[in-house]
C-alpha atoms as a PDB file:
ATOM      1  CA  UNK A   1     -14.529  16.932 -18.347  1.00  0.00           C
ATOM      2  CA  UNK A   2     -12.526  13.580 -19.059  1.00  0.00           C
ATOM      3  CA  UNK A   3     -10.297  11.897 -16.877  1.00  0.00           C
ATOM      4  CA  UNK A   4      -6.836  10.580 -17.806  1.00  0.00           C
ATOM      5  CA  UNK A   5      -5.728   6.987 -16.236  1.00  0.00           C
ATOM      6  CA  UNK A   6      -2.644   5.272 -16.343  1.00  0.00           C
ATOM      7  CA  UNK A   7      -3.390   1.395 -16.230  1.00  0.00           C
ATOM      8  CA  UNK A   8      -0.665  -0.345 -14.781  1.00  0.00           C
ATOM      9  CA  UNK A   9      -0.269  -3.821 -13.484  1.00  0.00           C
ATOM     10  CA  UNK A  10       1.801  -4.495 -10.877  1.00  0.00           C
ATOM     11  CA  UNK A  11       2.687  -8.373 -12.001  1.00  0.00           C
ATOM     12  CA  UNK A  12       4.103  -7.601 -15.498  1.00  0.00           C
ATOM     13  CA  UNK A  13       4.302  -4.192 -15.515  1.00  0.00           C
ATOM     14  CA  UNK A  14       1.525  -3.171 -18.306  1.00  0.00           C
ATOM     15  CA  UNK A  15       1.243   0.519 -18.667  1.00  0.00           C
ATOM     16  CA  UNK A  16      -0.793   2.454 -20.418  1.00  0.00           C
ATOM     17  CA  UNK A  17      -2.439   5.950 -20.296  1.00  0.00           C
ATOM     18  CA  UNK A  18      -6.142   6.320 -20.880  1.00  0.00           C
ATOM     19  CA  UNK A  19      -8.307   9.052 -21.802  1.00  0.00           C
ATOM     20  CA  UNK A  20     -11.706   8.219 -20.178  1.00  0.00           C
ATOM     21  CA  UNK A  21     -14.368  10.463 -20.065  1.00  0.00           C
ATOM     22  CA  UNK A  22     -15.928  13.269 -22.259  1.00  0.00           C
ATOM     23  CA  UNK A  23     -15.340  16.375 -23.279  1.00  0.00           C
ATOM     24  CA  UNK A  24     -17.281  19.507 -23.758  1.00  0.00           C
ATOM     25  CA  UNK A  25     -17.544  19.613 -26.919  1.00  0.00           C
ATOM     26  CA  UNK A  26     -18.807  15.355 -27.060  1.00  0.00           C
ATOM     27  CA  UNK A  27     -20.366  14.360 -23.393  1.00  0.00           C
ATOM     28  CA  UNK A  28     -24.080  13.924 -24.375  1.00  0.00           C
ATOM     29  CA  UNK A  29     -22.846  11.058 -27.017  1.00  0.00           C
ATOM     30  CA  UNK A  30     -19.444   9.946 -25.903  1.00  0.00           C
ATOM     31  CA  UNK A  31     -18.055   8.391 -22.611  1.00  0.00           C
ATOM     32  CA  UNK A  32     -15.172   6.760 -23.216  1.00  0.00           C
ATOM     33  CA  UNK A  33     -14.427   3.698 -20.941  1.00  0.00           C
ATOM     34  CA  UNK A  34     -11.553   0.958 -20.622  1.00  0.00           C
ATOM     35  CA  UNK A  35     -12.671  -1.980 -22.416  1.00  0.00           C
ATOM     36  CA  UNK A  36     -10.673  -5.224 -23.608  1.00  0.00           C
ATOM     37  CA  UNK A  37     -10.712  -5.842 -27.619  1.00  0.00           C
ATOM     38  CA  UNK A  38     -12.007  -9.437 -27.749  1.00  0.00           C
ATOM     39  CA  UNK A  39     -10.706 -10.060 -31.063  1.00  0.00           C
ATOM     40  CA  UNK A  40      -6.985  -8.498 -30.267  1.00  0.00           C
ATOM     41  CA  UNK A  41      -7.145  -8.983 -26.682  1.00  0.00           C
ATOM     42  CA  UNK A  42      -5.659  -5.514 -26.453  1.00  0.00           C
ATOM     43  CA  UNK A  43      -6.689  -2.352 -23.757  1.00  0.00           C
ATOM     44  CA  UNK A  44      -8.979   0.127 -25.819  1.00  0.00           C
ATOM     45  CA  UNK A  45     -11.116   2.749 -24.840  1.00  0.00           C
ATOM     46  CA  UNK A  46     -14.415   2.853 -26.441  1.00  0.00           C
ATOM     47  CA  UNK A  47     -17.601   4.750 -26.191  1.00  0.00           C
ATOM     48  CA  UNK A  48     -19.999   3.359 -23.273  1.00  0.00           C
ATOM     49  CA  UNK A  49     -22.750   5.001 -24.688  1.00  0.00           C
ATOM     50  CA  UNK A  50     -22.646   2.565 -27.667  1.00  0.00           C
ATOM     51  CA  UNK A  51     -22.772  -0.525 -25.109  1.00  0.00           C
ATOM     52  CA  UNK A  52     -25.133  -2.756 -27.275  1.00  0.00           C
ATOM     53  CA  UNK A  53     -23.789  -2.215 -30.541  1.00  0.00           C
ATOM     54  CA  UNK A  54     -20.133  -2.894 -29.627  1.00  0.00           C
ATOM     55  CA  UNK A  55     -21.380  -6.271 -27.520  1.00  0.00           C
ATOM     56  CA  UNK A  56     -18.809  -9.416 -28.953  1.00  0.00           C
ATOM     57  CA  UNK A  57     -16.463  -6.545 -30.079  1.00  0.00           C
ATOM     58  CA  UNK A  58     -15.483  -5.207 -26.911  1.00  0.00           C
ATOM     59  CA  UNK A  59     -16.128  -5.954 -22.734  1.00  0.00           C
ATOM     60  CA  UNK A  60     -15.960  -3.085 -20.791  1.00  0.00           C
ATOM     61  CA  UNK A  61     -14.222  -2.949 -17.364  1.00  0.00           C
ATOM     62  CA  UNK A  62     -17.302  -2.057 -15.143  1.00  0.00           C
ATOM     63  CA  UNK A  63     -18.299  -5.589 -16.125  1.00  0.00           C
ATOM     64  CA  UNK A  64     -18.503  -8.715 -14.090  1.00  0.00           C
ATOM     65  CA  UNK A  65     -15.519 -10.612 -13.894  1.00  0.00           C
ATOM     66  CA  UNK A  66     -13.033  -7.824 -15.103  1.00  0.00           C
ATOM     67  CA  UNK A  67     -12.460  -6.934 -11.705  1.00  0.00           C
ATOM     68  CA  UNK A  68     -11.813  -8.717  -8.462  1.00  0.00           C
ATOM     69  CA  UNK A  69     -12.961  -5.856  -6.542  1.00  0.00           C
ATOM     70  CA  UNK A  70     -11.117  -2.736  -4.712  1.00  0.00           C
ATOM     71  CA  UNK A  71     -11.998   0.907  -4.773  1.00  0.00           C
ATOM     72  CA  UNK A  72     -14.203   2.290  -7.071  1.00  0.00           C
ATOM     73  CA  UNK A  73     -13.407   5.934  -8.898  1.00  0.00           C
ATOM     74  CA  UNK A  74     -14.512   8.715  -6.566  1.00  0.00           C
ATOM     75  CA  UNK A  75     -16.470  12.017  -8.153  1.00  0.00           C
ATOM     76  CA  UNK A  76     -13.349  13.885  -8.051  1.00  0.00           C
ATOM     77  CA  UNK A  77     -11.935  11.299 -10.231  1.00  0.00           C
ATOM     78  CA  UNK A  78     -15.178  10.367 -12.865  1.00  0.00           C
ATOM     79  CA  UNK A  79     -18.243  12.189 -12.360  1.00  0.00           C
ATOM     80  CA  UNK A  80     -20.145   9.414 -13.502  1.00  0.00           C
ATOM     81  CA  UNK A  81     -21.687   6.379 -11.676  1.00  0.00           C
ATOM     82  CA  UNK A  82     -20.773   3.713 -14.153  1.00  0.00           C
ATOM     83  CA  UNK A  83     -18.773   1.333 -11.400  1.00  0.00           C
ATOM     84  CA  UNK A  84     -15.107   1.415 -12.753  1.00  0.00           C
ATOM     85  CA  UNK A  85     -12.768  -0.261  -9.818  1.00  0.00           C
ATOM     86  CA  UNK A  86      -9.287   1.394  -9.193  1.00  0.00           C
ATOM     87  CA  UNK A  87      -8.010  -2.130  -8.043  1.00  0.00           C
ATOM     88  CA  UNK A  88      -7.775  -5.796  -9.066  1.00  0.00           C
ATOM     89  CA  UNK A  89      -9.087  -5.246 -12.691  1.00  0.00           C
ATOM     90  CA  UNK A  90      -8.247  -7.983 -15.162  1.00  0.00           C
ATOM     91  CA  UNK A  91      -4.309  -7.034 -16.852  1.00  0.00           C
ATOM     92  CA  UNK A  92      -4.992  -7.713 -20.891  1.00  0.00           C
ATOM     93  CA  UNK A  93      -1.334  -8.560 -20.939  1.00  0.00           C
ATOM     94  CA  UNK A  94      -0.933 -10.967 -18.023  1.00  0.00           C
ATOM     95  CA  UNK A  95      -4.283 -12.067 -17.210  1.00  0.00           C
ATOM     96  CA  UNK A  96      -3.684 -11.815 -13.914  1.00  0.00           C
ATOM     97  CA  UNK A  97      -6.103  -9.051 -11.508  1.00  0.00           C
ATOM     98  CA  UNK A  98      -3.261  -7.115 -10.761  1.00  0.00           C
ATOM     99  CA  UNK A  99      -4.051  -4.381 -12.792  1.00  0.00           C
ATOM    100  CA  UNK A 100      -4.905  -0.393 -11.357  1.00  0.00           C
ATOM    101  CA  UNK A 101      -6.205   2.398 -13.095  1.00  0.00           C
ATOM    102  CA  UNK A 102      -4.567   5.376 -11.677  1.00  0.00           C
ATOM    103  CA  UNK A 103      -5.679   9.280 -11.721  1.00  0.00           C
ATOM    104  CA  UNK A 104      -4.038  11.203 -13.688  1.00  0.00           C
ATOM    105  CA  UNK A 105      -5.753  14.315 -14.397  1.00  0.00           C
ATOM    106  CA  UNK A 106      -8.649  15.580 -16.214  1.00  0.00           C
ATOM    107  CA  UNK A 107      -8.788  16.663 -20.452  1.00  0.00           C
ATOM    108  CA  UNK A 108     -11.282  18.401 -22.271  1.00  0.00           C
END
């Protein structure tokens, strides 16, 4: 099952809702993760599975220096181990690590 996030910062007020995850019908090939475009500098989600080919296209937010830190999802939130912080994550908009991901719910 997926998980829906709401990324909000809390400096400029960036929001946007996320659908991480997989479904049932895509999990073995597609876990969608928060990742910043490099080339648009916009908030995407792209497939984590595909990690190497999307390297220069894309950095994903369980990667060092897109967080400061803070709680990381729980297994009620993402049952996968792939080290996405709640807290502190970079904000595409503002720069600034003020930005949360925030449950809000599951999709499938």
């Amino acid at each position: 099952m997926g998980t829906i996030l709401n990324a909000v910062c809390t400096a400029c007020n960036f929001n946007k809702q996320l659908f991480t995850g997989g479904g049932m019908q895509n999990f073995t090939t597609y876990h969608g993760l928060p990742a910043i475009n490099l080339k648009t500098k916009k908030l995407v989600v792209k497939n984590y599975m595909e990690k190497e080919a999307l390297k220069g296209k894309v950095i994903f937010y369980n990667e060092p220096g897109m967080s400061e830190g803070g709680r990381q999802l729980t297994a009620d939130e993402d049952d996968t181990d792939i080290g996405l912080n709640t807290e502190k994550n970079k904000c595409p908009a503002c720069g600034k690590y003020t930005m949360n991901f925030e449950f809000a719910g599951v999709w499938d």
